[in-house]
C-alpha atoms as a PDB file:
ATOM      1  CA  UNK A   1       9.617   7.356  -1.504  1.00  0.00           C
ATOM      2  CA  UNK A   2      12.546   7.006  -3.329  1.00  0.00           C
ATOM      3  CA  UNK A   3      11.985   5.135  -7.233  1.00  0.00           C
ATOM      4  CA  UNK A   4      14.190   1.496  -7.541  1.00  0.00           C
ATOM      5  CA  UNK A   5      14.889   1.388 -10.761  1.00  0.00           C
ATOM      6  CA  UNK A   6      13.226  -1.950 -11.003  1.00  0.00           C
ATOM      7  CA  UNK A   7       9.920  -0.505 -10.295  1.00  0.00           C
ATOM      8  CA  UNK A   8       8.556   0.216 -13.215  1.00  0.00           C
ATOM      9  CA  UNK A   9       5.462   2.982 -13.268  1.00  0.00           C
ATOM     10  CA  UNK A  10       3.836   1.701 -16.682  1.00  0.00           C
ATOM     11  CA  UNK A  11      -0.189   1.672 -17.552  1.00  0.00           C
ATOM     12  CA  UNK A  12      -1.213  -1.972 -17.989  1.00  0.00           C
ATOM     13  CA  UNK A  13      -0.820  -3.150 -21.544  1.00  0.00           C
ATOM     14  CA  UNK A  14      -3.807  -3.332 -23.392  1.00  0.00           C
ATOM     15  CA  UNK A  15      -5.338  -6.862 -23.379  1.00  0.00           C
ATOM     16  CA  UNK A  16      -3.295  -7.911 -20.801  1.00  0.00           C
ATOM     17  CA  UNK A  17      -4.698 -10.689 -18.903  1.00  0.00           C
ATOM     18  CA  UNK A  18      -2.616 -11.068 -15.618  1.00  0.00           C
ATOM     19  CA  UNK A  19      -2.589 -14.875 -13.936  1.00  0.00           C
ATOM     20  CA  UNK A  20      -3.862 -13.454 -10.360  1.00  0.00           C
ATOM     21  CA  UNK A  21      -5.738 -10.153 -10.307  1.00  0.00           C
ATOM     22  CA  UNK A  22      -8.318  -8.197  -8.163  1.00  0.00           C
ATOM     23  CA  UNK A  23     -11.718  -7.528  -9.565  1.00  0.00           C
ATOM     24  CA  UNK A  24     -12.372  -4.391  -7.701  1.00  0.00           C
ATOM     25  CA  UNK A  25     -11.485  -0.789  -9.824  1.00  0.00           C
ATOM     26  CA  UNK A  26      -8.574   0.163  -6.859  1.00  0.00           C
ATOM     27  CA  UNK A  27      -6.887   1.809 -10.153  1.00  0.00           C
ATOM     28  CA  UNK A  28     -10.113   3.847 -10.384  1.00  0.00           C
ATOM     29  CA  UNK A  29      -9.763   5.578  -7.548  1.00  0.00           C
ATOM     30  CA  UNK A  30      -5.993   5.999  -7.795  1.00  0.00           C
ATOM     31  CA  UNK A  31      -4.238   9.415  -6.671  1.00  0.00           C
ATOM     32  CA  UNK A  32      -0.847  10.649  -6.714  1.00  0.00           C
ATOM     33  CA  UNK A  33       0.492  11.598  -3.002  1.00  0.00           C
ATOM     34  CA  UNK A  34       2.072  14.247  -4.639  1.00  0.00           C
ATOM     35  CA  UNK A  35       5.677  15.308  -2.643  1.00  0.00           C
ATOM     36  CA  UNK A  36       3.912  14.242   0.609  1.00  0.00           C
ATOM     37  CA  UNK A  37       5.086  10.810   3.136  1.00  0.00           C
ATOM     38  CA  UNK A  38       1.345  10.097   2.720  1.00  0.00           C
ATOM     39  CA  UNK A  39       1.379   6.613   1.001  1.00  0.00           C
ATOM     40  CA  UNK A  40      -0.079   4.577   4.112  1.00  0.00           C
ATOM     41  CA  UNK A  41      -3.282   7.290   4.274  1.00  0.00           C
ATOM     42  CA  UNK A  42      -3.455   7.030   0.239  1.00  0.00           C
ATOM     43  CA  UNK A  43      -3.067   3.284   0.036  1.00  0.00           C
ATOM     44  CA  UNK A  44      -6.163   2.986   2.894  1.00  0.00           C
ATOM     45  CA  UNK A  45      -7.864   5.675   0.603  1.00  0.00           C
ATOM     46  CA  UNK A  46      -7.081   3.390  -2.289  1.00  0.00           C
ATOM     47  CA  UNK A  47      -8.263  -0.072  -0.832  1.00  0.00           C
ATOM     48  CA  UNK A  48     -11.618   1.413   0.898  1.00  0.00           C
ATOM     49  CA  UNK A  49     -12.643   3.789  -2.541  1.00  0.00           C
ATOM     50  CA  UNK A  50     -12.064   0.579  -4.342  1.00  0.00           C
ATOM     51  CA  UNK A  51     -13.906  -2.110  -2.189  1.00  0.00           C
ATOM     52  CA  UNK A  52     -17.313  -0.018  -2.304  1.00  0.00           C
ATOM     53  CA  UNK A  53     -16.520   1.521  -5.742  1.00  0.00           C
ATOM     54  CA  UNK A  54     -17.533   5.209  -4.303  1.00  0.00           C
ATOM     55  CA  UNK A  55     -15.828   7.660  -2.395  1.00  0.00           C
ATOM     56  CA  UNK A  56     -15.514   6.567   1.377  1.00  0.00           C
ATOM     57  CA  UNK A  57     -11.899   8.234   2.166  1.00  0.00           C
ATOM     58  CA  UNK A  58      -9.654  11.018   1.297  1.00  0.00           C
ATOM     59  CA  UNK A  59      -5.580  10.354   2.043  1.00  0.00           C
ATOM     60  CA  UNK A  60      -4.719  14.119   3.186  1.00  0.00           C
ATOM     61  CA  UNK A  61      -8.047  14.041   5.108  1.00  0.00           C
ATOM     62  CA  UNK A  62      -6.947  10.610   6.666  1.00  0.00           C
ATOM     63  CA  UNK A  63      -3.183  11.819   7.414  1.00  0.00           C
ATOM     64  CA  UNK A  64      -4.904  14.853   9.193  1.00  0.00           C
ATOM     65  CA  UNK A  65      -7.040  12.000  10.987  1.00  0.00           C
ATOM     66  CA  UNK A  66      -3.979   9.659  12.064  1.00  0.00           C
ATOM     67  CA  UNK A  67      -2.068  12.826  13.692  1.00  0.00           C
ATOM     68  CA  UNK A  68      -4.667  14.032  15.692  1.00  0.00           C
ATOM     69  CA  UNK A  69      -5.254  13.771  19.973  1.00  0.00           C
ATOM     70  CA  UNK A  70      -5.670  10.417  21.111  1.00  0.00           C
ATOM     71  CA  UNK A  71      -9.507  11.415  22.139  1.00  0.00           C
ATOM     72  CA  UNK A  72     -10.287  12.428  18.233  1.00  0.00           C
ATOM     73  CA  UNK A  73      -8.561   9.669  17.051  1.00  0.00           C
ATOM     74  CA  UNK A  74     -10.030   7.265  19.261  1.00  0.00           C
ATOM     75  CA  UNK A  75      -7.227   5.296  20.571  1.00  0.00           C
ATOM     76  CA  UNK A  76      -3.866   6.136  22.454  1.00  0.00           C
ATOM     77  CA  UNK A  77      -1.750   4.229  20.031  1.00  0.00           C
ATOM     78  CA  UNK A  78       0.243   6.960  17.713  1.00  0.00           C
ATOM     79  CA  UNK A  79      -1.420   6.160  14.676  1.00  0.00           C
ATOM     80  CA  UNK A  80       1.914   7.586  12.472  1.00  0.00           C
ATOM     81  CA  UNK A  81       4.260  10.197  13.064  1.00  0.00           C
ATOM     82  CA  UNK A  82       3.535  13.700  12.016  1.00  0.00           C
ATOM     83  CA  UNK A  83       3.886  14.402   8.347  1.00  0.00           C
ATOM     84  CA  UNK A  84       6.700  11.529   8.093  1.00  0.00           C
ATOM     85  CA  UNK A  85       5.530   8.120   8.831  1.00  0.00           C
ATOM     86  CA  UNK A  86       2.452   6.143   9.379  1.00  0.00           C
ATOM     87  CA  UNK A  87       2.279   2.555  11.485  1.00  0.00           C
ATOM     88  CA  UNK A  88       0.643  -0.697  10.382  1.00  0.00           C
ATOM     89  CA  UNK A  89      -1.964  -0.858  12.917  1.00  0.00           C
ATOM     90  CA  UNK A  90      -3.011   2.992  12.098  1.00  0.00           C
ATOM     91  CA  UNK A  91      -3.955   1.774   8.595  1.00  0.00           C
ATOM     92  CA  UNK A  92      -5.985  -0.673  10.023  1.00  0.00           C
ATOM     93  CA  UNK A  93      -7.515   1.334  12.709  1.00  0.00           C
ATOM     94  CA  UNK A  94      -9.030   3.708  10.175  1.00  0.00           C
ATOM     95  CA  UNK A  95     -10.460   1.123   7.539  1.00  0.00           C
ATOM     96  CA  UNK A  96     -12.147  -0.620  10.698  1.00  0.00           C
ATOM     97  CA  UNK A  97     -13.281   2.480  12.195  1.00  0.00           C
ATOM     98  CA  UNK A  98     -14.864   3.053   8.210  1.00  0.00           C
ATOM     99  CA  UNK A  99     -16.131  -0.598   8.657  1.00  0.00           C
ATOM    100  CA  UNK A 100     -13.824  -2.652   7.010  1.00  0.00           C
ATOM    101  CA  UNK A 101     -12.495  -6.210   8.290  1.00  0.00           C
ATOM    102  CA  UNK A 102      -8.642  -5.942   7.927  1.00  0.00           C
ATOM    103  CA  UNK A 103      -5.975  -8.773   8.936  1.00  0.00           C
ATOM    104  CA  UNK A 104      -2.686  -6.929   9.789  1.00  0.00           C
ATOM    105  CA  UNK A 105       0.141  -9.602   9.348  1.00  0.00           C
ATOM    106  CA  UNK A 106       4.335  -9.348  10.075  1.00  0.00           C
ATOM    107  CA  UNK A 107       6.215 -12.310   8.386  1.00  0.00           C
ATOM    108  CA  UNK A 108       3.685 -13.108   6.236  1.00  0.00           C
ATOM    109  CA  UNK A 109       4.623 -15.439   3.245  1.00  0.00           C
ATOM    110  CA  UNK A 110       4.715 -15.411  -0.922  1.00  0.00           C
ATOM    111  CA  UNK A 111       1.777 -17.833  -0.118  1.00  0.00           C
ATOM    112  CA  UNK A 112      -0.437 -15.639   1.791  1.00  0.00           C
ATOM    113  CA  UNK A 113      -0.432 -13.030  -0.362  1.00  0.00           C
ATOM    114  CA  UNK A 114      -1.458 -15.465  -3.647  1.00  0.00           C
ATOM    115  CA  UNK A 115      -4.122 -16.230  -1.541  1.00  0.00           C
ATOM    116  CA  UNK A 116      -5.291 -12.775  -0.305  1.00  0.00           C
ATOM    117  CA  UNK A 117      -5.216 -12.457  -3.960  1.00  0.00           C
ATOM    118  CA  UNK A 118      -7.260 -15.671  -4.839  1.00  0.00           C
ATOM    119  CA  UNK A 119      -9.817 -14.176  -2.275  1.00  0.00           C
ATOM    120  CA  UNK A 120     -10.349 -11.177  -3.887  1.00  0.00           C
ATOM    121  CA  UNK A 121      -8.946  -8.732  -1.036  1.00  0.00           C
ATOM    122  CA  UNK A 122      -6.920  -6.023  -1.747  1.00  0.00           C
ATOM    123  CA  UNK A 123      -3.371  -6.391   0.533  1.00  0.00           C
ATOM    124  CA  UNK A 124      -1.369  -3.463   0.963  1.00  0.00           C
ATOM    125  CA  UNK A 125       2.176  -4.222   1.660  1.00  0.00           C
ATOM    126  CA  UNK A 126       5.097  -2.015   2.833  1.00  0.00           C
ATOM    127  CA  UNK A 127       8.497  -1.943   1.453  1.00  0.00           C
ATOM    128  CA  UNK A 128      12.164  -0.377   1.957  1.00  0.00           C
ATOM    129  CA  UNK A 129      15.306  -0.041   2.931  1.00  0.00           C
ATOM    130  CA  UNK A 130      15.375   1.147   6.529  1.00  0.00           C
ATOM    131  CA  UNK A 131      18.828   0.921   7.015  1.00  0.00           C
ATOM    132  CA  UNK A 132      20.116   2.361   3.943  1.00  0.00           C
ATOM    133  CA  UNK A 133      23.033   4.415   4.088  1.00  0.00           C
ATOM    134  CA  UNK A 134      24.155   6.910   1.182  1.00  0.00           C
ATOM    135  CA  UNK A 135      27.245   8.868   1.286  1.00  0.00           C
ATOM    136  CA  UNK A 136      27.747   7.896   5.171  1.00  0.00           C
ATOM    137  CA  UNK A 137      24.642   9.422   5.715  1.00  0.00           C
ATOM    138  CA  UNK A 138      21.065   7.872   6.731  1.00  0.00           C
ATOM    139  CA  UNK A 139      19.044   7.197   3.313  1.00  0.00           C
ATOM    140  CA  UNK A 140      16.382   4.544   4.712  1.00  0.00           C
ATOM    141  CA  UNK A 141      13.019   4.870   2.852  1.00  0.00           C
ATOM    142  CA  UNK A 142       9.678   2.517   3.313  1.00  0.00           C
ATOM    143  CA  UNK A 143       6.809   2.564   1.441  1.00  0.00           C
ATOM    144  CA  UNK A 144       3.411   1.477   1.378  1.00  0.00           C
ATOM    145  CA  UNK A 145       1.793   0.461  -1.726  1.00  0.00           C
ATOM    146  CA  UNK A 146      -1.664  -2.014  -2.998  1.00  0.00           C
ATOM    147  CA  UNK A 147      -0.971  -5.382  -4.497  1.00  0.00           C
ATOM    148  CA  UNK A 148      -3.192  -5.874  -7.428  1.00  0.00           C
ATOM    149  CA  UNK A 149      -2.135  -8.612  -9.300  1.00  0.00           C
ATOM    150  CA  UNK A 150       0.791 -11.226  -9.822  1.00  0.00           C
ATOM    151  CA  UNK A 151       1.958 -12.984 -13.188  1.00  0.00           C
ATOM    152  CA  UNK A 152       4.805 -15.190 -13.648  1.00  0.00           C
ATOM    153  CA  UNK A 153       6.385 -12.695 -16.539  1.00  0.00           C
ATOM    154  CA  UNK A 154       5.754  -9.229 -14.835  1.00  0.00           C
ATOM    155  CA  UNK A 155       6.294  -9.905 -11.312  1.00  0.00           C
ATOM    156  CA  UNK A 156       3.847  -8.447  -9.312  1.00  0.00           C
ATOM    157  CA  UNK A 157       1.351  -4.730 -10.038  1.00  0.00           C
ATOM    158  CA  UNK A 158       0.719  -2.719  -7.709  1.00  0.00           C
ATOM    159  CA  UNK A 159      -1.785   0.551  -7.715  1.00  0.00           C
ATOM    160  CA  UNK A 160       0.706   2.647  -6.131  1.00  0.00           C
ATOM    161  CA  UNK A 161       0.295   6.347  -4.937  1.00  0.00           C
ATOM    162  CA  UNK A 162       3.819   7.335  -5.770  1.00  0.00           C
ATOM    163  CA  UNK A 163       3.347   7.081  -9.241  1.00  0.00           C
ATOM    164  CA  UNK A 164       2.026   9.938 -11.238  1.00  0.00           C
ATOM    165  CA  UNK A 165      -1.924  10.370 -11.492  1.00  0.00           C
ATOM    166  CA  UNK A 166      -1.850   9.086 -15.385  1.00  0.00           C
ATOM    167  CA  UNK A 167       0.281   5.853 -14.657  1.00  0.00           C
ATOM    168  CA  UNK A 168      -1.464   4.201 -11.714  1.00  0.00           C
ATOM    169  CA  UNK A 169       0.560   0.350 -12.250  1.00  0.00           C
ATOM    170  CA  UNK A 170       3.992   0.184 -10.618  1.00  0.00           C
ATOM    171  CA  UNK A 171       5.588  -3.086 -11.744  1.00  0.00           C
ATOM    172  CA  UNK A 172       8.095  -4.760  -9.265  1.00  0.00           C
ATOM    173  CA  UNK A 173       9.975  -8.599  -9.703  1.00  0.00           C
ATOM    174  CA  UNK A 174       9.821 -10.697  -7.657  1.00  0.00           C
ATOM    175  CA  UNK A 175      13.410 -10.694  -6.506  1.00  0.00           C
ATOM    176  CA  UNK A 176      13.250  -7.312  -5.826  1.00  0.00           C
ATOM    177  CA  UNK A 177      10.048  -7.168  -4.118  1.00  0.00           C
ATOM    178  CA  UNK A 178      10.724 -10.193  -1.861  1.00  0.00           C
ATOM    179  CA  UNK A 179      14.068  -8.673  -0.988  1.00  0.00           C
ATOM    180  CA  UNK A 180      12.276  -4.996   0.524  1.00  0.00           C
ATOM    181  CA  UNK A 181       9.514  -6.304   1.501  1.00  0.00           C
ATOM    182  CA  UNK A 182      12.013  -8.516   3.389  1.00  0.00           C
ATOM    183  CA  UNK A 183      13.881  -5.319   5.087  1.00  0.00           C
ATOM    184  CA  UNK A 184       9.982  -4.466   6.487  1.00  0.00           C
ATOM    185  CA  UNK A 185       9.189  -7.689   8.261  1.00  0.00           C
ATOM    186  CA  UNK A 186       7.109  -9.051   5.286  1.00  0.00           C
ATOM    187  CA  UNK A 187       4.253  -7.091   6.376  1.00  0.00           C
ATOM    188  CA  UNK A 188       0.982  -6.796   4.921  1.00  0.00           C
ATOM    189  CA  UNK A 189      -2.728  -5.724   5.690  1.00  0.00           C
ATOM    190  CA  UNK A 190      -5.432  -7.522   3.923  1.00  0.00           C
ATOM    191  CA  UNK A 191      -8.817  -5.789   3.845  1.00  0.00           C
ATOM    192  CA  UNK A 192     -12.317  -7.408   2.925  1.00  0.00           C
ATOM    193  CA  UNK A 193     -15.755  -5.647   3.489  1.00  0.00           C
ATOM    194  CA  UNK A 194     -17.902  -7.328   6.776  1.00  0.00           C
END
């Protein structure tokens, strides 16, 4: 994933109190992707490690997972794309199949994700420029990362496996994030335990 400029990888400022937040430790069980196009695997690593609070998934174990024969993976739906990019309803498939209830949404609103937060599920949204040309050349990008919490000065956090392992919050306005998460349909996947 290519860095905006407006995304800002900073820790959360001591004291902070943010107007919507989770309550679950997702930045606990944060871990940098490293150079891989893993953020959909790390993201469902994030959300389920987070929910229970103890280790339920591992994101390069859970890439491995989504590229594998349809009869290991349990479905004949390509879950992502080897080693380049993973679909919505492959995220999903794997937090179910770990049993978590998930609600995979495309033009979802501002709205519905204030609420997922008011709930108390974690949403993990996806973001980018698909179309993006540079230098006459293709450039797209998307990106998967965890909302964690909104507030009218900040924008909105995110726990976001791009950034390194000792920064964890990702900071995005509101402008900006509406406009990519725009480009990707408005998509987002909110997960809750049964």
């Amino acid at each position: 994933m290519e860095k905006n400029k407006t995304q800002r990888p900073l820790p959360k400022p001591k004291n902070k109190v943010w107007k919507k937040q989770l309550q679950h430790p997702l930045p606990k069980w944060h871990r940098h992707q490293g150079n891989s196009n893993d953020c959909g695997p790390y993201s469902a690593m994030i959300v389920a490690n987070g929910l229970r609070d103890t280790f339920v998934l591992d994101g390069d174990i859970v890439g491995q997972q989504m590229e594998r024969a349809p009869t290991a993976r349990g479905t004949l739906l390509p879950l992502r794309i080897h080693g380049w990019a993973t679909f919505p309803w492959g995220i999903t498939h794997i937090l179910r199949r770990n049993g978590f209830r998930t609600r995979w949404r495309v033009a979802a609103s501002l709205r519905s994700l204030y609420a997922a937060l008011n709930r108390g599920h974690p949403t993990i949204v996806i973001v980018g420029e698909p179309f993006r040309r540079r230098d006459g050349r293709y450039g797209g990008w998307s990106h998967y990362k965890t909302l964690y919490a909104w507030d009218p000065d900040e924008g909105f956090a995110f726990v976001d496996s791009a950034a390194s392992e000792d920064v964890v919050y990702t900071y995005q306005d509101e402008a900006t994030f509406l406009r990519l998460w725009t480009n990707m349909g408005r998509q987002m996947i909110e997960v809750w335990e049964k």
